[in-house]
Structures are given as C-alpha cells and as structure tokens.
C-alpha atoms as a PDB file:
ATOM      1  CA  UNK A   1     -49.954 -75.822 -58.131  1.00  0.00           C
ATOM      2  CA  UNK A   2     -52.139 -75.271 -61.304  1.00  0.00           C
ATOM      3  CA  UNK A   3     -51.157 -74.599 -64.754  1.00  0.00           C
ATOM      4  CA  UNK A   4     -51.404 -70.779 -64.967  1.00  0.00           C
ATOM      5  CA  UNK A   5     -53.818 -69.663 -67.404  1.00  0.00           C
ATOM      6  CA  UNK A   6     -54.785 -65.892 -69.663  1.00  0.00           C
ATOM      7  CA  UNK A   7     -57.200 -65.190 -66.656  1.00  0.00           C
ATOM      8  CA  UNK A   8     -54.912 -65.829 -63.863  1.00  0.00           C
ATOM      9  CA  UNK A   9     -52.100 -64.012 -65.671  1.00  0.00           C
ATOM     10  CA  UNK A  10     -54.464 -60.984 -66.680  1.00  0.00           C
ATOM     11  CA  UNK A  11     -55.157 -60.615 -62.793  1.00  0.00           C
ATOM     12  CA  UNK A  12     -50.896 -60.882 -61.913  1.00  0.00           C
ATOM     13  CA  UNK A  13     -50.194 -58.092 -65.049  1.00  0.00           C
ATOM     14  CA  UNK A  14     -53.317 -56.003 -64.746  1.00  0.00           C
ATOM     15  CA  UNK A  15     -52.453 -54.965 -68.141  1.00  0.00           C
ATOM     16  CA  UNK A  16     -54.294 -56.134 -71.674  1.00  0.00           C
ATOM     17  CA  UNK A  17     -52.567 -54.520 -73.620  1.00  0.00           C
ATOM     18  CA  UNK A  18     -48.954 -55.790 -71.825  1.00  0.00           C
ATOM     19  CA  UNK A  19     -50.865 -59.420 -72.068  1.00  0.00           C
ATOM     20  CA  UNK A  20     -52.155 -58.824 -76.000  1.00  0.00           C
ATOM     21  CA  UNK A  21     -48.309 -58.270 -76.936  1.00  0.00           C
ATOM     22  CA  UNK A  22     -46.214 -60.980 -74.349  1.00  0.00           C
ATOM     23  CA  UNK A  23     -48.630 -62.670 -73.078  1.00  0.00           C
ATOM     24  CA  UNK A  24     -49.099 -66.091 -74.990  1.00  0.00           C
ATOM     25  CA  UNK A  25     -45.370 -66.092 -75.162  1.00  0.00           C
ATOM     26  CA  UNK A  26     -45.184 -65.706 -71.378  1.00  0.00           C
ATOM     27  CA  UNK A  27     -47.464 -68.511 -70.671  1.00  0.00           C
ATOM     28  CA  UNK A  28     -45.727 -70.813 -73.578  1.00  0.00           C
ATOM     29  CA  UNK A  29     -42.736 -70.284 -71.794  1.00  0.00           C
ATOM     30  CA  UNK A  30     -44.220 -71.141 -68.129  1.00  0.00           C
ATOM     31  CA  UNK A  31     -46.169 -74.023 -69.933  1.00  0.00           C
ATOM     32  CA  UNK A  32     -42.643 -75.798 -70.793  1.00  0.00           C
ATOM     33  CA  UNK A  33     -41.710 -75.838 -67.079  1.00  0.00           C
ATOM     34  CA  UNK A  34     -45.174 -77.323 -66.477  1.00  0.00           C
ATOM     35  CA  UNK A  35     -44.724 -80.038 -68.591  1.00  0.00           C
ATOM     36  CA  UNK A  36     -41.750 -80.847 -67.300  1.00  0.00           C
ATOM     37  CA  UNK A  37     -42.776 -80.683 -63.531  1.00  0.00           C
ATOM     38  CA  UNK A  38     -45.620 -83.320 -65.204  1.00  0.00           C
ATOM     39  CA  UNK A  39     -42.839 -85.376 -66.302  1.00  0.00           C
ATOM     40  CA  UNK A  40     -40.860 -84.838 -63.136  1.00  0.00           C
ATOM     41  CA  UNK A  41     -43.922 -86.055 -60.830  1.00  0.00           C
ATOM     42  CA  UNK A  42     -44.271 -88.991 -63.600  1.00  0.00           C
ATOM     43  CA  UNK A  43     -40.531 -89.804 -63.405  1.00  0.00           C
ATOM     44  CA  UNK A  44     -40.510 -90.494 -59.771  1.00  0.00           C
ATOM     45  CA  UNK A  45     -44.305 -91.802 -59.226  1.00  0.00           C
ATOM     46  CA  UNK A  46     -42.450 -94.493 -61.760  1.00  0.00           C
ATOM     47  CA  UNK A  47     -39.263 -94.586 -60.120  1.00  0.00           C
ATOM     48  CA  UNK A  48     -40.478 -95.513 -57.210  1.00  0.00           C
ATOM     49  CA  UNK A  49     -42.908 -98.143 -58.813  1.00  0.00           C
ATOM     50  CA  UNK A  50     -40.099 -99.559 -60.032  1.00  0.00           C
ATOM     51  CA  UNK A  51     -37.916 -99.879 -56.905  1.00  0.00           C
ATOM     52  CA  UNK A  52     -40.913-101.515 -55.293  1.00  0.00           C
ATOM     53  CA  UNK A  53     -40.970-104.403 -58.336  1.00  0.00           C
ATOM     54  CA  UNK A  54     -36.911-104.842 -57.984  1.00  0.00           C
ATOM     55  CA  UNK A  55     -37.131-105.042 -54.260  1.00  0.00           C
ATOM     56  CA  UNK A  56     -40.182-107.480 -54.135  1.00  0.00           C
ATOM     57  CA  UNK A  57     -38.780-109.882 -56.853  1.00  0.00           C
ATOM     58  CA  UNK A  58     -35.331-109.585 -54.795  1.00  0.00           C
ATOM     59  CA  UNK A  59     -37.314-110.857 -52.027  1.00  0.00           C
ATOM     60  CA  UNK A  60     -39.232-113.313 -53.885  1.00  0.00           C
ATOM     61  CA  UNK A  61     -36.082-114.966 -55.835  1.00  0.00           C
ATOM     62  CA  UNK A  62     -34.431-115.378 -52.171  1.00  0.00           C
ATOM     63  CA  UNK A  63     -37.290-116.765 -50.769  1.00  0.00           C
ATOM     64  CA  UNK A  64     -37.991-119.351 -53.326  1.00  0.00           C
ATOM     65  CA  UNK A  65     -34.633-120.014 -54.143  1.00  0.00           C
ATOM     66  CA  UNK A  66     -33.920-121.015 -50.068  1.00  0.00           C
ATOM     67  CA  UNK A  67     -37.520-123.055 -49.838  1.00  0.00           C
ATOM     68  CA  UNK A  68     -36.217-124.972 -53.190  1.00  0.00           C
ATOM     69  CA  UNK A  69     -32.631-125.229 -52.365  1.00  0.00           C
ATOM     70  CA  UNK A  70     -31.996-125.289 -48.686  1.00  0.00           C
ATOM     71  CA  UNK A  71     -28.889-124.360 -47.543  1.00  0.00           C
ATOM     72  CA  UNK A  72     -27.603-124.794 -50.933  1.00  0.00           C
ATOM     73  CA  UNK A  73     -29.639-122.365 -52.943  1.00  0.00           C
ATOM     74  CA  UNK A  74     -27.076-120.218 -53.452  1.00  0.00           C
ATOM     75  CA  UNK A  75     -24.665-122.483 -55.333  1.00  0.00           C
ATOM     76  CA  UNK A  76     -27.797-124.517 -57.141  1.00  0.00           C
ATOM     77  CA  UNK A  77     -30.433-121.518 -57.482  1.00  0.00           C
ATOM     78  CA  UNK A  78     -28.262-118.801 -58.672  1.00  0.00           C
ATOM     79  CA  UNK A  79     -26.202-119.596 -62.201  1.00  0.00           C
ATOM     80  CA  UNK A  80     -22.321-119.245 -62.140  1.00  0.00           C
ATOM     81  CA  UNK A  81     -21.947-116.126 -63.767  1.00  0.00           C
ATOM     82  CA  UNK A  82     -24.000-114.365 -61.727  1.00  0.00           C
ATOM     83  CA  UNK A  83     -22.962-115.462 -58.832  1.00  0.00           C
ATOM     84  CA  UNK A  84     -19.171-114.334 -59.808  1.00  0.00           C
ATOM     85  CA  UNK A  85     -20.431-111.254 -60.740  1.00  0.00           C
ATOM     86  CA  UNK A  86     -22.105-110.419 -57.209  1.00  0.00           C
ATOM     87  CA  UNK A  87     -18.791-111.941 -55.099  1.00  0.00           C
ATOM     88  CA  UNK A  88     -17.089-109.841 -57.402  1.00  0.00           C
ATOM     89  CA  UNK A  89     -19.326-106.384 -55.723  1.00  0.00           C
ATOM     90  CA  UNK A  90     -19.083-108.311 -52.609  1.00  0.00           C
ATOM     91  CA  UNK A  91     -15.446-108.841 -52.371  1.00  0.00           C
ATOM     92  CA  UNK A  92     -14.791-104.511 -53.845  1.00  0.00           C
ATOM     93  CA  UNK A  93     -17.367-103.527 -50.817  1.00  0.00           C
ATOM     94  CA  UNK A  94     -14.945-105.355 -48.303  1.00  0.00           C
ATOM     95  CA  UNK A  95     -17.474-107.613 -47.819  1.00  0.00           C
ATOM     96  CA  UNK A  96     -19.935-104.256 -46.630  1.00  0.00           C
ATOM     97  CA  UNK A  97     -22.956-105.428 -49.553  1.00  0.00           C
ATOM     98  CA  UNK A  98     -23.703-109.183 -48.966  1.00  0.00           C
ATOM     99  CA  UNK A  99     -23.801-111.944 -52.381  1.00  0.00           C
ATOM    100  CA  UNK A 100     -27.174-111.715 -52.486  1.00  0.00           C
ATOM    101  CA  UNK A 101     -27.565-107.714 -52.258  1.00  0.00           C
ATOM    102  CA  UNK A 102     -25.203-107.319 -55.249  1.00  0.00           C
ATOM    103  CA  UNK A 103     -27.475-108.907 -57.910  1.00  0.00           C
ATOM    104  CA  UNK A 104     -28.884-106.544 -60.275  1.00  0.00           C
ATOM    105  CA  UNK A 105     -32.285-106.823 -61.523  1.00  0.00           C
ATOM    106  CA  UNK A 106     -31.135-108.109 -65.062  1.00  0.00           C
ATOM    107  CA  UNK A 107     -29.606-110.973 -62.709  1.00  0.00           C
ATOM    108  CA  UNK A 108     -32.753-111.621 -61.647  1.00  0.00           C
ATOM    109  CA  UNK A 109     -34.137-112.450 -65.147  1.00  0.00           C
ATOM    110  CA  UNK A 110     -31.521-115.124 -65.167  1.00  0.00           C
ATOM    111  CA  UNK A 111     -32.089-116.502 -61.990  1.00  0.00           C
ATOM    112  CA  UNK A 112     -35.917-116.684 -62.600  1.00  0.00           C
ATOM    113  CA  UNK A 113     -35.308-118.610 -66.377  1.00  0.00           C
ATOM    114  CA  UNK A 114     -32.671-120.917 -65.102  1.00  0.00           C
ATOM    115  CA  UNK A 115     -34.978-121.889 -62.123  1.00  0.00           C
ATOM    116  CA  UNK A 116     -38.474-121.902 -64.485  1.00  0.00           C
ATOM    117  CA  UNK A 117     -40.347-124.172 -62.049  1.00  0.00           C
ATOM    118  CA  UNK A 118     -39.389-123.032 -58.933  1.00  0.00           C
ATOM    119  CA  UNK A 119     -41.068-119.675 -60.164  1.00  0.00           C
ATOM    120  CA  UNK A 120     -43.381-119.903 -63.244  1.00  0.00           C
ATOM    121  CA  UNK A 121     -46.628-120.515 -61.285  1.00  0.00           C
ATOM    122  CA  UNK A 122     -46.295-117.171 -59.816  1.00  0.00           C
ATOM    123  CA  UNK A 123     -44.368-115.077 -62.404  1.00  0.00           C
ATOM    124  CA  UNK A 124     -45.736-116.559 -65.961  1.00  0.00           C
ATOM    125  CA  UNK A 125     -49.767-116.501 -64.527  1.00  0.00           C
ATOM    126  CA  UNK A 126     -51.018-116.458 -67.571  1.00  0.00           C
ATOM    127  CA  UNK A 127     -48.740-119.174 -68.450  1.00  0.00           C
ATOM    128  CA  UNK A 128     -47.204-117.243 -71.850  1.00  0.00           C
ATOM    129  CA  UNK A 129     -44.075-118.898 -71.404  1.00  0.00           C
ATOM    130  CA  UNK A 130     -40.408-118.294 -70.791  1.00  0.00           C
ATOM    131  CA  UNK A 131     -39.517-116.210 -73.844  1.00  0.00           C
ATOM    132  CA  UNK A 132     -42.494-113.858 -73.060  1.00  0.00           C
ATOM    133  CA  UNK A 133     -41.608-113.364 -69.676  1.00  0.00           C
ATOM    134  CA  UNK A 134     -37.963-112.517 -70.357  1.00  0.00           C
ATOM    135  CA  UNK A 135     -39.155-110.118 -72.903  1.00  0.00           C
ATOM    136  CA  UNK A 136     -41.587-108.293 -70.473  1.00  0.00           C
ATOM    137  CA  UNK A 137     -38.402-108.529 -67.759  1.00  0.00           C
ATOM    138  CA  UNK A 138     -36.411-106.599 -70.659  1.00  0.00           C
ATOM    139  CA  UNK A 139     -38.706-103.959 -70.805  1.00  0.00           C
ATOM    140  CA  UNK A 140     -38.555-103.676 -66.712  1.00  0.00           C
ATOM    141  CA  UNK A 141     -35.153-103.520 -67.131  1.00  0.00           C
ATOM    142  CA  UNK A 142     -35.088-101.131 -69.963  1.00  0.00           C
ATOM    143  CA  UNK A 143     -37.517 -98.520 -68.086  1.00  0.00           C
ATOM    144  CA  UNK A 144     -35.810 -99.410 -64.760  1.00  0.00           C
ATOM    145  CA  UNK A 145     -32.118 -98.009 -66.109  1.00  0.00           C
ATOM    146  CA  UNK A 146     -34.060 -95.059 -68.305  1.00  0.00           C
ATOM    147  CA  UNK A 147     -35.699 -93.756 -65.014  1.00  0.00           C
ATOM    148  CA  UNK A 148     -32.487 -93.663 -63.538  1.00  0.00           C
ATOM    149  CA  UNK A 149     -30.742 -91.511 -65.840  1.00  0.00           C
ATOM    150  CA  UNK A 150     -31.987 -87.931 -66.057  1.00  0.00           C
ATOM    151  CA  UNK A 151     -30.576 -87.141 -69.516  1.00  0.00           C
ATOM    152  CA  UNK A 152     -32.346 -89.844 -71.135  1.00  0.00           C
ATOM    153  CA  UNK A 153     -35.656 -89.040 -68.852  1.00  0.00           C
ATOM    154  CA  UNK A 154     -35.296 -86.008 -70.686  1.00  0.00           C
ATOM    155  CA  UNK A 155     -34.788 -87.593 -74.195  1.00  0.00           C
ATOM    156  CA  UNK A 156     -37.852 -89.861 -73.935  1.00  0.00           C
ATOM    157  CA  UNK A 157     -40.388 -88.849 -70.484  1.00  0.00           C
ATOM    158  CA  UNK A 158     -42.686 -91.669 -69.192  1.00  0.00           C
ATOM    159  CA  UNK A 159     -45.186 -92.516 -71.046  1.00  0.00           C
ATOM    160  CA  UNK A 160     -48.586 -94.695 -70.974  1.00  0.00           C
ATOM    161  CA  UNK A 161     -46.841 -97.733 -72.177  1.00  0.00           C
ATOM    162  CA  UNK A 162     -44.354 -97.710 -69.566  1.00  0.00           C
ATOM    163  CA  UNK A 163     -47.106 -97.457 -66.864  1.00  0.00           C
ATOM    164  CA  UNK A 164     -48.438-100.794 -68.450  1.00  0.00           C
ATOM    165  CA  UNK A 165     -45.093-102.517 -67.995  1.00  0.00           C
ATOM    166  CA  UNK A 166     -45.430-101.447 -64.362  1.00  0.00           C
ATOM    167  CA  UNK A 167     -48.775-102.776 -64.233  1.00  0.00           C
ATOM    168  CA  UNK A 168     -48.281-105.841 -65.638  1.00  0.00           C
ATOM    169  CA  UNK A 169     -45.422-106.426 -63.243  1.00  0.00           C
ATOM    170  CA  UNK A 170     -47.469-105.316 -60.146  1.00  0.00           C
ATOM    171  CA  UNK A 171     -50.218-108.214 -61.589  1.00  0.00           C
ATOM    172  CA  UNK A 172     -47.493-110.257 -62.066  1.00  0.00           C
ATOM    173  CA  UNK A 173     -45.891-110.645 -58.328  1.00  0.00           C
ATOM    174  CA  UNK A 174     -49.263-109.540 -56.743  1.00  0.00           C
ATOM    175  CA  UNK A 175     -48.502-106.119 -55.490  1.00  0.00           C
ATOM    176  CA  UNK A 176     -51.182-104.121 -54.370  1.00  0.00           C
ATOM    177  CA  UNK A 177     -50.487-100.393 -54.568  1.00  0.00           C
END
C-alpha cells in the first residue's frame, strides 16, 4: 500500500471544496496510521533479526562449549548461577524445555565472558575486548526485550541505531541475511 496523498484523495472525494475544508486533517489523520504500519513493518523486520542473533549464538555457545568441554561442558562451560536458573525452568516445565533451551540470551552474555577464549576469536573480531563486547550484548539485550513488548514499541519505535546493533551482531557471528 502507498501513503495516500491530496491527488489520490481528490479522486476518492471528488469534491475541492469538501478537500479545501477536511482534507489535510483527513490525510494527517490517515498519515498517523501510516507511520505506525512503518513502525509495525520495522518492529517485526527487527524482531525477527533479533530471534535469528539469539538462536545462532544459542547454537554457537552449545557448540563451542561441547568442542571445549566434552561431555562436561555443561558443568565447566556454563557458570553456576545460570545453570540453576535454567534447571530451575527445566524442573517447572516437568522436564518438557531441556537445561540448555532455558537460557536466556542475557545468560548467554555470561556464558560467553566466563568462557573468553573459547569464544573471543569469533565474537570480539575486532578484538575490542571483553567490556566492549558485554556492552554491545547489553544493547542486544536491551532492543531484544523492547521489541518484545508492544507498549514500549510504542513509547520508543525502532530506530537507525538499533538497526546498527543488529548489524554489528550479524558481522559479529557471520550471518548473512
């Protein structure tokens, strides 16, 4: 659909004189369901950028963490407190969402620091260090939970900052989209 515009509305109305007196209202007031169709399309185009990122560095933290650890990777790859945390998810689900399903992606920021060399080659590329990269992971995180509230969609929309987080995350785990 395109934004409706004094032309295209002239032709629905067939009236100037209707348009001259509501019509720049009317089209204000179609304009602000635009934008927010924008945002909408923005929202989930992000969204769904996102939920590739989590699911890839879920993948990539498993995969590392068994080639590292062996058999043991989840009792020496995956600190204590998280580790409770998932069981705890685990153990409510009746065992239905394995350990390793129930870690959130703030988790994963923990997992990655506490296991710096198993993963800094491919995470920290440009080699910025670990207090950069748990600052970019904070504003994943931070975008991550805003995209999944509506209200607060509403209260701040994506924006062109928040596409460079994305970016710089795709770079970062080599995802080609």
């Amino acid at each position: 659909h395109k934004p409706l515009n004094e032309t295209d509305f002239l032709e629905i109305i067939g009236d100037e004189h209707r348009y001259a007196e509501y019509g720049h209202k009317f089209l204000g007031f179609l304009q602000l369901f635009q934008s927010d169709r924008k945002t909408e399309t923005r929202a989930s185009k992000y969204r769904k950028l996102t939920e590739q990122i989590e699911i890839h560095l879920h993948d990539l933290i498993i995969s590392k963490l068994k080639n590292a650890y062996d058999d043991k990777w989840w009792y020496d790859g995956v600190p204590l407190d998280v580790r409770v945390d998932a069981a705890k998810r685990h153990e409510e689900s009746d065992g239905a969402i394995p350990k390793e399903n129930s870690i959130y992606l703030i988790h994963m920021m923990k997992i990655i620091v506490s296991n710096w060399a198993v993963f800094n080659q491919q995470i920290d590329p440009d080699n910025q260090g670990k207090k950069i990269f748990a600052s970019s992971f904070k504003k994943l995180n931070d975008l991550r939970n805003r995209l999944s509230h509506p209200v607060r969609i509403k209260a701040e929309p994506p924006n062109d900052a928040d596409e460079r987080i994305l970016e710089d995350w795709n770079r970062r785990l080599n995802i080609s989209g």
